[in-house]
N, C-alpha and C. Protein backbone atom coordinates (compact mmCIF):
# COMPACT_ATOMS: atom_id res chain seq x y z
N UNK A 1 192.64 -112.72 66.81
CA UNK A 1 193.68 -111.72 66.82
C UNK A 1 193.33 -110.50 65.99
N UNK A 2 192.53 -110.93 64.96
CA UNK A 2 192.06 -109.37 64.14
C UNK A 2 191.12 -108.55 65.14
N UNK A 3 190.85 -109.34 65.63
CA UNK A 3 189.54 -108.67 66.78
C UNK A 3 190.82 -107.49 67.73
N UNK A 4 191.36 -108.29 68.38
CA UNK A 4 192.85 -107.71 69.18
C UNK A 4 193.15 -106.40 68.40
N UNK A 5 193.44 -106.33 66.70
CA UNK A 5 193.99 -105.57 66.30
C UNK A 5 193.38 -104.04 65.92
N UNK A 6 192.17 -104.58 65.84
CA UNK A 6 191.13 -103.51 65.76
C UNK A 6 190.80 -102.86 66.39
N UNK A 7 190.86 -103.64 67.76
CA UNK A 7 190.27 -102.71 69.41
C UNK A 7 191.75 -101.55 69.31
N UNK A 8 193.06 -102.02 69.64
CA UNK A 8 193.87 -101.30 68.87
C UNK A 8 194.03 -100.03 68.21
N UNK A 9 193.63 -100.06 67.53
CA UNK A 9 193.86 -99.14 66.26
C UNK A 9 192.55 -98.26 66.51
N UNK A 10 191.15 -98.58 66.75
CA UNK A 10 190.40 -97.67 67.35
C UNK A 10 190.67 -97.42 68.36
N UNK A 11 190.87 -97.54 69.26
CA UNK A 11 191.68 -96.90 70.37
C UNK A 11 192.41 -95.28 70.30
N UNK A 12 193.53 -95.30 69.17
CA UNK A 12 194.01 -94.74 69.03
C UNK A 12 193.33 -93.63 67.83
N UNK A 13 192.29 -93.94 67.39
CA UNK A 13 191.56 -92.84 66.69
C UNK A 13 190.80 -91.64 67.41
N UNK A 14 190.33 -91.83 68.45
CA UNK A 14 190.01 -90.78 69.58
C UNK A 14 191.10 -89.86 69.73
N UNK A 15 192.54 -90.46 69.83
CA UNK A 15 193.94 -90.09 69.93
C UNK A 15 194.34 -89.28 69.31
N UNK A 16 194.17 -89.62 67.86
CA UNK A 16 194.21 -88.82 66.80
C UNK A 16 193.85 -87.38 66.48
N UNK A 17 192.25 -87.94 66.78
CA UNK A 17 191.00 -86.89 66.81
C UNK A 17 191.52 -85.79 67.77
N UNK A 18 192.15 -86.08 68.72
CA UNK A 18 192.27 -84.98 70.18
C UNK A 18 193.60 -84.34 69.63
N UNK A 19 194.42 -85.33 68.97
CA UNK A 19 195.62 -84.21 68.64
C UNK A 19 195.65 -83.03 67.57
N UNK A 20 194.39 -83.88 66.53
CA UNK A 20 194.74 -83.40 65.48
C UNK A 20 193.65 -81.44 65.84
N UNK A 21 192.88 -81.52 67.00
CA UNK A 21 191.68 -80.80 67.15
C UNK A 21 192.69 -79.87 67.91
N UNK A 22 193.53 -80.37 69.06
CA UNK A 22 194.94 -79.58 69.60
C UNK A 22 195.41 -78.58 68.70
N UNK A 23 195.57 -79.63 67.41
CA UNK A 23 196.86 -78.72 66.80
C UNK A 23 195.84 -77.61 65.87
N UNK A 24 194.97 -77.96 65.34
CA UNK A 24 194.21 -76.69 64.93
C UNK A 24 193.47 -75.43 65.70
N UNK A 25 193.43 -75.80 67.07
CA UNK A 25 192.98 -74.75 68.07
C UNK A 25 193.78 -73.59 68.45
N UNK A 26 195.39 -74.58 68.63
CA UNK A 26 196.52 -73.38 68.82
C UNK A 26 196.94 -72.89 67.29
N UNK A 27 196.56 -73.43 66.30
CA UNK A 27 196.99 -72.58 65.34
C UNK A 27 196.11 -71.68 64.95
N UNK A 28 194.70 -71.90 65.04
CA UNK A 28 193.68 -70.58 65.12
C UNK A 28 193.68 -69.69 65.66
N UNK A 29 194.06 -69.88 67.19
CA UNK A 29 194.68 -69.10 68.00
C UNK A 29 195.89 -68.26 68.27
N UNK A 30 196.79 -68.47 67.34
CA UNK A 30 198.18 -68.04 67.11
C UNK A 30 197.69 -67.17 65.79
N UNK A 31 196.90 -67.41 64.85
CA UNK A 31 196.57 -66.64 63.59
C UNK A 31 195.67 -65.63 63.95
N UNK A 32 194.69 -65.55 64.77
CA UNK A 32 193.77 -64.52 65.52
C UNK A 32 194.62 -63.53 66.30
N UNK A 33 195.95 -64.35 67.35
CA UNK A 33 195.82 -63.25 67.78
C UNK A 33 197.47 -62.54 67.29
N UNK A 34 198.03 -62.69 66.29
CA UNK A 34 199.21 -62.29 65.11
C UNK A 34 198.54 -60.92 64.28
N UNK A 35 196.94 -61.28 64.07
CA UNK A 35 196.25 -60.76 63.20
C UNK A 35 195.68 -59.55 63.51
N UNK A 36 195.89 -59.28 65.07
CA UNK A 36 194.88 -57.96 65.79
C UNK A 36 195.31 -57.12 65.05
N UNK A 37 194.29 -56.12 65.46
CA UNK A 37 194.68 -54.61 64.76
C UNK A 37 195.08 -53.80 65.65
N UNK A 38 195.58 -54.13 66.93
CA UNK A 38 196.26 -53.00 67.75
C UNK A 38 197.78 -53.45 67.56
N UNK A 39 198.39 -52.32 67.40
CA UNK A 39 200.05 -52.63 67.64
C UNK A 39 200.50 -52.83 68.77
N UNK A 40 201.24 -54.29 69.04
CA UNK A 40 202.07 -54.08 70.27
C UNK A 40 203.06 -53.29 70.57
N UNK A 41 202.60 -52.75 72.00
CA UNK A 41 203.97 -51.84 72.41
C UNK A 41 204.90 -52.85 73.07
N UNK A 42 206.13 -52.45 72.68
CA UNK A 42 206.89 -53.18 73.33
C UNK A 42 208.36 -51.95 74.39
N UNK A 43 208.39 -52.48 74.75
CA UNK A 43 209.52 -51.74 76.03
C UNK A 43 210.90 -51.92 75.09
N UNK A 44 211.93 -50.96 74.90
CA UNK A 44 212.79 -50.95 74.36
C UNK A 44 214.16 -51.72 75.38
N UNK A 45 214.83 -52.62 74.83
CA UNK A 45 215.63 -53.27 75.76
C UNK A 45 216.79 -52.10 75.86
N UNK A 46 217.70 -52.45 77.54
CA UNK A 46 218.42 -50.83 77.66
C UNK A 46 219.91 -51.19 76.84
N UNK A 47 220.43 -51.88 75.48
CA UNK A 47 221.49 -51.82 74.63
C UNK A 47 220.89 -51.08 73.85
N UNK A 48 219.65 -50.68 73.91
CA UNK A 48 219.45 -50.02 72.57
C UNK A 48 218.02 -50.81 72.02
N UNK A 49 217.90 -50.60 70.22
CA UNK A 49 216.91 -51.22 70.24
C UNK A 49 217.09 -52.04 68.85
N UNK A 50 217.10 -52.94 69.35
CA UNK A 50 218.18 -54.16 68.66
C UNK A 50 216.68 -54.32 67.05
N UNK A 51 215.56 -53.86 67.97
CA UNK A 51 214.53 -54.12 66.55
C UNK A 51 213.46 -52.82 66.79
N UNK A 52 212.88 -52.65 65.89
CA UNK A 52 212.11 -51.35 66.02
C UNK A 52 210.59 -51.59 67.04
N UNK A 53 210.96 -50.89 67.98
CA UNK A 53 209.56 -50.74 68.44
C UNK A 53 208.99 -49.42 69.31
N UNK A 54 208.13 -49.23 69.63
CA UNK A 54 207.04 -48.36 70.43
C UNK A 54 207.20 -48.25 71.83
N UNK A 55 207.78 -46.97 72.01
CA UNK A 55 207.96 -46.72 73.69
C UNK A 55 207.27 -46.63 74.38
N UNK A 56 207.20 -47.78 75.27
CA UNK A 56 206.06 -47.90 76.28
C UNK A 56 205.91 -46.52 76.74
N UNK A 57 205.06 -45.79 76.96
CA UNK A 57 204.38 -44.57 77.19
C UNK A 57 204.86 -43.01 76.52
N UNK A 58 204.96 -43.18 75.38
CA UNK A 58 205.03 -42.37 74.41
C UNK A 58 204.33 -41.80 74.00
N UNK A 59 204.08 -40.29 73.74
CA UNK A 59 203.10 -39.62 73.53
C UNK A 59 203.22 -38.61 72.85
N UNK A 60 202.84 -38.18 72.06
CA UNK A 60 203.43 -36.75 70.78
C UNK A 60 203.20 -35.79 71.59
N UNK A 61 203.77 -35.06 71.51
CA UNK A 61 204.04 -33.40 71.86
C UNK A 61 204.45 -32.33 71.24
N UNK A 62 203.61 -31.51 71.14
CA UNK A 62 203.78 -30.35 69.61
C UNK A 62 205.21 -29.88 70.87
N UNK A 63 206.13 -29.12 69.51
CA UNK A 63 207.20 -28.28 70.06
C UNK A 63 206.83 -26.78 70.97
N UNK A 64 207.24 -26.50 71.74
CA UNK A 64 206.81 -24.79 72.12
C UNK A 64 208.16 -23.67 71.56
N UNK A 65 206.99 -23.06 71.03
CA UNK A 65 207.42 -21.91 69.91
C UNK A 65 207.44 -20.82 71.04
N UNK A 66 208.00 -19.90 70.30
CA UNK A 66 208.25 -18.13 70.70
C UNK A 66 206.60 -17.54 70.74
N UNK A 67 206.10 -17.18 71.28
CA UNK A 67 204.44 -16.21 71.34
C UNK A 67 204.94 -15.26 70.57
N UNK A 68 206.40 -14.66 70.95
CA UNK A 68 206.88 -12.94 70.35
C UNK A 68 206.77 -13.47 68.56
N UNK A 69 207.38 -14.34 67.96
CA UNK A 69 207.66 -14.64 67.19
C UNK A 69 206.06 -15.15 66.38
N UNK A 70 205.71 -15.68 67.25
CA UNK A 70 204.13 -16.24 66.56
C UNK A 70 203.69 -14.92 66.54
N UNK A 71 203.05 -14.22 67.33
CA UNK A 71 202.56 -12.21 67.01
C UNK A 71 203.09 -11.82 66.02
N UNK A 72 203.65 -12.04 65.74
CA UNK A 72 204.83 -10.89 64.68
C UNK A 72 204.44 -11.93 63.13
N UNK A 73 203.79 -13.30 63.33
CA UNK A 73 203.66 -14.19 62.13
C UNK A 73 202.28 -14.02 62.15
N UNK A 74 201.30 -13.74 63.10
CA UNK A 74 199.78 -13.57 63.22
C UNK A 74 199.73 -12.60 62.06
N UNK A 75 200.74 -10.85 62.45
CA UNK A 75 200.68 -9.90 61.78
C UNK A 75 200.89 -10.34 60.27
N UNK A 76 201.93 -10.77 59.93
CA UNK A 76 202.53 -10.83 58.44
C UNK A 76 201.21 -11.75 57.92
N UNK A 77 200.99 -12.70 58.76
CA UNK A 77 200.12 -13.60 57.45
C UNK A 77 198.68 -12.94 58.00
N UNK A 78 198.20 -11.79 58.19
CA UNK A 78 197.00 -11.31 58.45
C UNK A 78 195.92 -11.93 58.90
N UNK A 79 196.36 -12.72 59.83
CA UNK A 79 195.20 -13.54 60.82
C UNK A 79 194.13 -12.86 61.24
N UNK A 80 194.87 -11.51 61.79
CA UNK A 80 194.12 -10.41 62.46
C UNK A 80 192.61 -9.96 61.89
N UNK A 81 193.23 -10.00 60.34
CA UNK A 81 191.57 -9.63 59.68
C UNK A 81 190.56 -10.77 60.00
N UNK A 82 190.52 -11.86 60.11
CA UNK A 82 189.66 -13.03 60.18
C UNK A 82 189.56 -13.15 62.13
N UNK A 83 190.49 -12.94 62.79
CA UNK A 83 190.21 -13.46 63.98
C UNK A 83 190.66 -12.19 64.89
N UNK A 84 189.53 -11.32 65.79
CA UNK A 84 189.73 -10.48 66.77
C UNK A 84 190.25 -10.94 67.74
N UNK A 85 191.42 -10.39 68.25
CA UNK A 85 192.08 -10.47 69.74
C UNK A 85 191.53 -8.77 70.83
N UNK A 86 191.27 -8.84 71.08
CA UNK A 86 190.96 -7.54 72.38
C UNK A 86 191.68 -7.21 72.81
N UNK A 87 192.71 -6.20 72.58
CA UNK A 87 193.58 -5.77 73.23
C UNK A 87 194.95 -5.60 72.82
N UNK A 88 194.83 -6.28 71.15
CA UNK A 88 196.04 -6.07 70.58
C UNK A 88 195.73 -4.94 69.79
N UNK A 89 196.56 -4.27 69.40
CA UNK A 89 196.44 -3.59 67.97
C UNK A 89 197.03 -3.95 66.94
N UNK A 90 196.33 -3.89 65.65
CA UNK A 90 196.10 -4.84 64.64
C UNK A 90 196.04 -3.66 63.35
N UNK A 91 196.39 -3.71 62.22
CA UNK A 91 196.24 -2.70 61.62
C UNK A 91 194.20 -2.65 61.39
N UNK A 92 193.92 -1.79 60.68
CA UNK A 92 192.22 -1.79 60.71
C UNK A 92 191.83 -3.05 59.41
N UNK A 93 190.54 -3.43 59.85
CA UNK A 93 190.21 -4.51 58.93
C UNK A 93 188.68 -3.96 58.46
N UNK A 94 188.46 -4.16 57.78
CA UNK A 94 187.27 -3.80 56.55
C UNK A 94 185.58 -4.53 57.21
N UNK A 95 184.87 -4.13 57.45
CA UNK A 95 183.78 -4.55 57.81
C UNK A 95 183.50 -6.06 57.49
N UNK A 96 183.65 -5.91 55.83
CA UNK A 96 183.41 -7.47 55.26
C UNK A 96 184.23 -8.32 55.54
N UNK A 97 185.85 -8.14 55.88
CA UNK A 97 186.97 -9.58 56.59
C UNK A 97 186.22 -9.76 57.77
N UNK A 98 186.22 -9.12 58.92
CA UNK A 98 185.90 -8.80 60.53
C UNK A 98 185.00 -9.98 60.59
N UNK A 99 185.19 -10.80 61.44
CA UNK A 99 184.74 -11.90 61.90
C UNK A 99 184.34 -13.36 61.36
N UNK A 100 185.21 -13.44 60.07
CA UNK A 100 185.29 -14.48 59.50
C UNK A 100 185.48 -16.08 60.14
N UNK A 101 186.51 -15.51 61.19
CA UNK A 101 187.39 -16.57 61.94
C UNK A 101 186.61 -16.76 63.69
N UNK A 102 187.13 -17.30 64.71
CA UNK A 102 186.37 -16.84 66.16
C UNK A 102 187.25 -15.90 66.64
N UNK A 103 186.94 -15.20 67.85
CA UNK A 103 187.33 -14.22 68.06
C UNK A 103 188.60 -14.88 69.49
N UNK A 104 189.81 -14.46 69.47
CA UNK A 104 190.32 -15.35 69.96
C UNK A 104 191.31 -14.73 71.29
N UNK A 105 190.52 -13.94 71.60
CA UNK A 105 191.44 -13.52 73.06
C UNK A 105 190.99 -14.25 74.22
N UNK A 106 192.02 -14.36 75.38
CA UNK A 106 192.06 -15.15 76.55
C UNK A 106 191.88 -16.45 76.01
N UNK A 107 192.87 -17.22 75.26
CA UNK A 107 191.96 -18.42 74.50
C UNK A 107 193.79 -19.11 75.50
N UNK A 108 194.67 -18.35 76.41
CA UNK A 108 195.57 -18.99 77.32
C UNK A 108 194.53 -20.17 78.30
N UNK A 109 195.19 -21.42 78.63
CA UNK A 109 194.85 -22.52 79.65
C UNK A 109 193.61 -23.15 79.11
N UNK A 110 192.83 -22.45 77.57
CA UNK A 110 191.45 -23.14 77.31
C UNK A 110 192.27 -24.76 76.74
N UNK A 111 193.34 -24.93 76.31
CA UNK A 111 193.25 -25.82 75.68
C UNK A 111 194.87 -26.41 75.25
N UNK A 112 195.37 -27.75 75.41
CA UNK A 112 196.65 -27.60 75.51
C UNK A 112 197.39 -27.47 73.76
N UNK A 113 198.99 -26.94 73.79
CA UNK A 113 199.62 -26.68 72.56
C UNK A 113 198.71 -27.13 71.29
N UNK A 114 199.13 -28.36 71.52
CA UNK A 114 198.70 -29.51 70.21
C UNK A 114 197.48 -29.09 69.86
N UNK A 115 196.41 -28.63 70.66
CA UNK A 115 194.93 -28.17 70.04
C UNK A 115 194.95 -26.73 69.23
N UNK A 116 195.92 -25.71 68.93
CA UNK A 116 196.27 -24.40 68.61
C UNK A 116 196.56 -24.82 66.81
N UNK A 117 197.84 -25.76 67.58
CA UNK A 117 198.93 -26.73 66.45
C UNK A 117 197.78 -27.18 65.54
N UNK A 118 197.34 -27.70 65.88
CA UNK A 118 196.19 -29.06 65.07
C UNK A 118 194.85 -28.05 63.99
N UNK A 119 194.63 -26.81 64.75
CA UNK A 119 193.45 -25.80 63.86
C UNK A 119 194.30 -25.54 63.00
N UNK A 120 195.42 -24.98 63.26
CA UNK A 120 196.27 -24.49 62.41
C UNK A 120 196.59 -25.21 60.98
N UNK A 121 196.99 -26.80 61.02
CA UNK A 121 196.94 -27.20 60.11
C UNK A 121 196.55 -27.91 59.50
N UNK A 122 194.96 -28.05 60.62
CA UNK A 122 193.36 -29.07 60.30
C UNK A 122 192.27 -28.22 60.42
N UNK A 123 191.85 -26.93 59.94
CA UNK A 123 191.25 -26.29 60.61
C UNK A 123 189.46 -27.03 60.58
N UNK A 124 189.29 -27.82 59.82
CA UNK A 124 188.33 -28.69 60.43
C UNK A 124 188.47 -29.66 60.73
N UNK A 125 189.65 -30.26 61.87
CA UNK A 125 189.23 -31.10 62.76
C UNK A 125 188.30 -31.05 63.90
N UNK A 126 187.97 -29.70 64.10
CA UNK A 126 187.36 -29.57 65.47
C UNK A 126 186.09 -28.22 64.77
N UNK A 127 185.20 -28.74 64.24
CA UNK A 127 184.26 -27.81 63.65
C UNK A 127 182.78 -27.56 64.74
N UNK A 128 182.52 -27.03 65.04
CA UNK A 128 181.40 -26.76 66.01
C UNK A 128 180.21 -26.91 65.04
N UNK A 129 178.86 -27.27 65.55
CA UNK A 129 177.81 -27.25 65.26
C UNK A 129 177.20 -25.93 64.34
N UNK A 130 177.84 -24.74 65.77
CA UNK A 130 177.20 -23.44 65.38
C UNK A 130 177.84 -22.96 64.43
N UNK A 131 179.38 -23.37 64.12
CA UNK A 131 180.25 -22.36 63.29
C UNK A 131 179.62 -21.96 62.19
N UNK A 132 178.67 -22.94 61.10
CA UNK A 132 177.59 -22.47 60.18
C UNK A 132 177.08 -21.04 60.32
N UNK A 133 176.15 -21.39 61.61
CA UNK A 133 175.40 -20.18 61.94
C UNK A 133 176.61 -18.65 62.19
N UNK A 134 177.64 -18.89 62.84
CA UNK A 134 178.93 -17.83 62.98
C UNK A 134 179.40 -17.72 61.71
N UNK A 135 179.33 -18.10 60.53
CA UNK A 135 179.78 -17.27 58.89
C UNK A 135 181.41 -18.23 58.83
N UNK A 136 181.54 -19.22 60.04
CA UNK A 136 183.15 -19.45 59.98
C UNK A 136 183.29 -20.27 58.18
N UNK A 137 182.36 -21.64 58.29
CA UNK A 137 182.31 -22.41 57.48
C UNK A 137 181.23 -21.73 55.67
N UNK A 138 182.75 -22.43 54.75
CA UNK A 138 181.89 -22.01 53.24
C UNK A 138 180.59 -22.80 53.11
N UNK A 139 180.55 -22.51 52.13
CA UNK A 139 179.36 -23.18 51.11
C UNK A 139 179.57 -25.12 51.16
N UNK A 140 180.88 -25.19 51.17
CA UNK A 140 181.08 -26.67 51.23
C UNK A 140 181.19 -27.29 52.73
N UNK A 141 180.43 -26.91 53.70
CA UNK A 141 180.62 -26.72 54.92
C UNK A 141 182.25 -26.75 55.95
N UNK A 142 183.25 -26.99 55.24
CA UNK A 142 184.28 -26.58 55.55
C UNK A 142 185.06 -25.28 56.21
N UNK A 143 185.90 -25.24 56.88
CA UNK A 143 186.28 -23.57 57.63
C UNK A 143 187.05 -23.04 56.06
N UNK A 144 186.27 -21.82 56.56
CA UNK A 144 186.74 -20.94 55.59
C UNK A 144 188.47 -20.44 55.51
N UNK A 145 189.06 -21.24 56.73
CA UNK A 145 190.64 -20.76 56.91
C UNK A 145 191.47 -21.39 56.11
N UNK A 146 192.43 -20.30 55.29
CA UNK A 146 192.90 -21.12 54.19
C UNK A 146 194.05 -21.89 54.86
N UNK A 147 194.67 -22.83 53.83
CA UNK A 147 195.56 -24.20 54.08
C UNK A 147 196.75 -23.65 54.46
N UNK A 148 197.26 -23.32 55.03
CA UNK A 148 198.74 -22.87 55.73
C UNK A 148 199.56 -24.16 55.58
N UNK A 149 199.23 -25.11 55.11
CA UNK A 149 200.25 -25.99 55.38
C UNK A 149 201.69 -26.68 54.78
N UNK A 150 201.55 -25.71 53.08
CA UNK A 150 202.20 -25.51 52.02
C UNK A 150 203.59 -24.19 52.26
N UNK A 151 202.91 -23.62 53.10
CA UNK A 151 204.14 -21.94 53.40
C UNK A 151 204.33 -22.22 54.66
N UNK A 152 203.99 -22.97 55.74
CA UNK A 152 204.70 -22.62 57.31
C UNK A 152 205.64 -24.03 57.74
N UNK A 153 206.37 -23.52 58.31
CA UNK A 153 207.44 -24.49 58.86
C UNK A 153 206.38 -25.07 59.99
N UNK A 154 207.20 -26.03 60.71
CA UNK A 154 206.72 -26.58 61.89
C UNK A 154 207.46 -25.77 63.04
N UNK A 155 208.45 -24.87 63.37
CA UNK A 155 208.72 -23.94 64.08
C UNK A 155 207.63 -22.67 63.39
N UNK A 156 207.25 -22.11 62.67
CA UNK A 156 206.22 -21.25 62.46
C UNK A 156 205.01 -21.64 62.75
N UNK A 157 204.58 -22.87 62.79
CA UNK A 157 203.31 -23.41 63.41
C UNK A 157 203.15 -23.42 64.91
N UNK A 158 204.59 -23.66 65.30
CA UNK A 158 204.60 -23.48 66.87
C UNK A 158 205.08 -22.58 67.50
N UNK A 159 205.37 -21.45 66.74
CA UNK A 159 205.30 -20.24 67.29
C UNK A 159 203.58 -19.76 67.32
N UNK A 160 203.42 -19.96 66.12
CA UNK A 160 201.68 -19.36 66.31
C UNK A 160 200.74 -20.09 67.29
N UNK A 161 200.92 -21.33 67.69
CA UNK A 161 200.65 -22.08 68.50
C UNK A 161 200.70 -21.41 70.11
N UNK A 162 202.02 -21.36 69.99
CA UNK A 162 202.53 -20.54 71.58
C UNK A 162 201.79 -19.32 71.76
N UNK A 163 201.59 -18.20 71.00
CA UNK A 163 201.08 -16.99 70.61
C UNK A 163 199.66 -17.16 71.40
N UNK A 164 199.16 -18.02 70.72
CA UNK A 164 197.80 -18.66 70.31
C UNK A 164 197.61 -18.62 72.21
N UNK A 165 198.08 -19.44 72.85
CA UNK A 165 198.52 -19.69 73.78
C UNK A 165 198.45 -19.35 75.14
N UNK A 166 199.24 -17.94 74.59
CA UNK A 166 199.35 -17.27 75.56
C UNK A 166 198.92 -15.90 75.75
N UNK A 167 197.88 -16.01 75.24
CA UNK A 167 197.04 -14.87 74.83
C UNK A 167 195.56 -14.64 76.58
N UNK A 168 195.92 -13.59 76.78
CA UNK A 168 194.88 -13.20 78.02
C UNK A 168 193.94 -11.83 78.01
N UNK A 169 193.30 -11.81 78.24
CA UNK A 169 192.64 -10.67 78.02
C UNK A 169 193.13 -9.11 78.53
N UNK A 170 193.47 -8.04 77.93
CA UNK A 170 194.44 -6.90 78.53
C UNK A 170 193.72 -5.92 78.45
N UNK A 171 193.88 -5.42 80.23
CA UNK A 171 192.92 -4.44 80.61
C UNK A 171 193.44 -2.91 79.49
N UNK A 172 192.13 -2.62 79.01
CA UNK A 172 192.12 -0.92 78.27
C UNK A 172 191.92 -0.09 79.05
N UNK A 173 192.90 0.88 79.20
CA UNK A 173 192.86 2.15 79.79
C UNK A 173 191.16 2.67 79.74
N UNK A 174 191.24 2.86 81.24
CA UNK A 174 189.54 3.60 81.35
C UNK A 174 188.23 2.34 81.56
N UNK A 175 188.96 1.22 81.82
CA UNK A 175 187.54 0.37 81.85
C UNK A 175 188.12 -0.63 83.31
């Protein structure tokens, strides 16, 4: 009968083995994938949103500003000296400001709001290779455009944005 009891009881150690290998697989698996680094989006239920989450297809969108209003903020904060437009008139700028910045007429359909928005108050997020060689970037290879981000509203950013924008090249009398 000990013989009986043994076959038994090993029997049920395979048993063991398979549950106990179960229960650590789904819990590795439940801790891996709790642990990702992408956030789930989740769809907001339609009472509302009973817990905070991420609207399935949500996407930032700078505001659209006034162009009239951004021109008139180009002027006051003297953009003009650092960045040529063709075709505006600008009060006169000094040999040594003149071309600090790129030169920025017809710069309408190159590029949507948020990319205007974003120089404005990253001006090196988007640094070109050449800008070195163009005088844009200092000594610390950074754009030489100072930090606006201390004095402008976010309606003054997106007015200059819009400006920025909607800027086309305007035929001069005689050409």
């Amino acid at each position: 009968m000990k013989r009986a009891h043994l076959v038994g009881r090993q029997g049920e150690r395979p048993r063991v083995v398979v549950w106990t290998l179960l229960i650590i697989s789904l819990s590795v698996g439940f801790l891996l994938n709790s642990c990702s680094k992408e956030p789930k989006v989740k769809e907001a239920g339609p009472e509302g949103m009973a817990e905070h989450a991420m609207l399935a297809g949500w996407k930032f969108s700078w505001p659209k500003g006034s162009p009239d209003e951004g021109r008139q903020l180009f002027v006051e904060l003297e953009c003009y000296k650092c960045h040529e437009i063709r075709g505006e008139s600008f009060p006169k700028v000094s040999e040594k400001e003149r071309g600090v910045g790129p030169e920025l007429t017809q710069m309408a359909g190159l590029h949507p709001l948020e990319f205007y928005a974003e120089s404005i108050i990253h001006p090196d997020a988007f640094l070109d290779k050449e800008d070195k060689n163009r005088g844009y970037l200092g000594a610390d290879g950074k754009s030489k455009m100072p930090n606006y981000n201390d004095i402008l509203t976010v309606k003054q950013v997106s007015d200059l944005a819009s400006y920025l924008s909607s800027l086309k090249e305007q035929k001069h009398a005689g050409h």
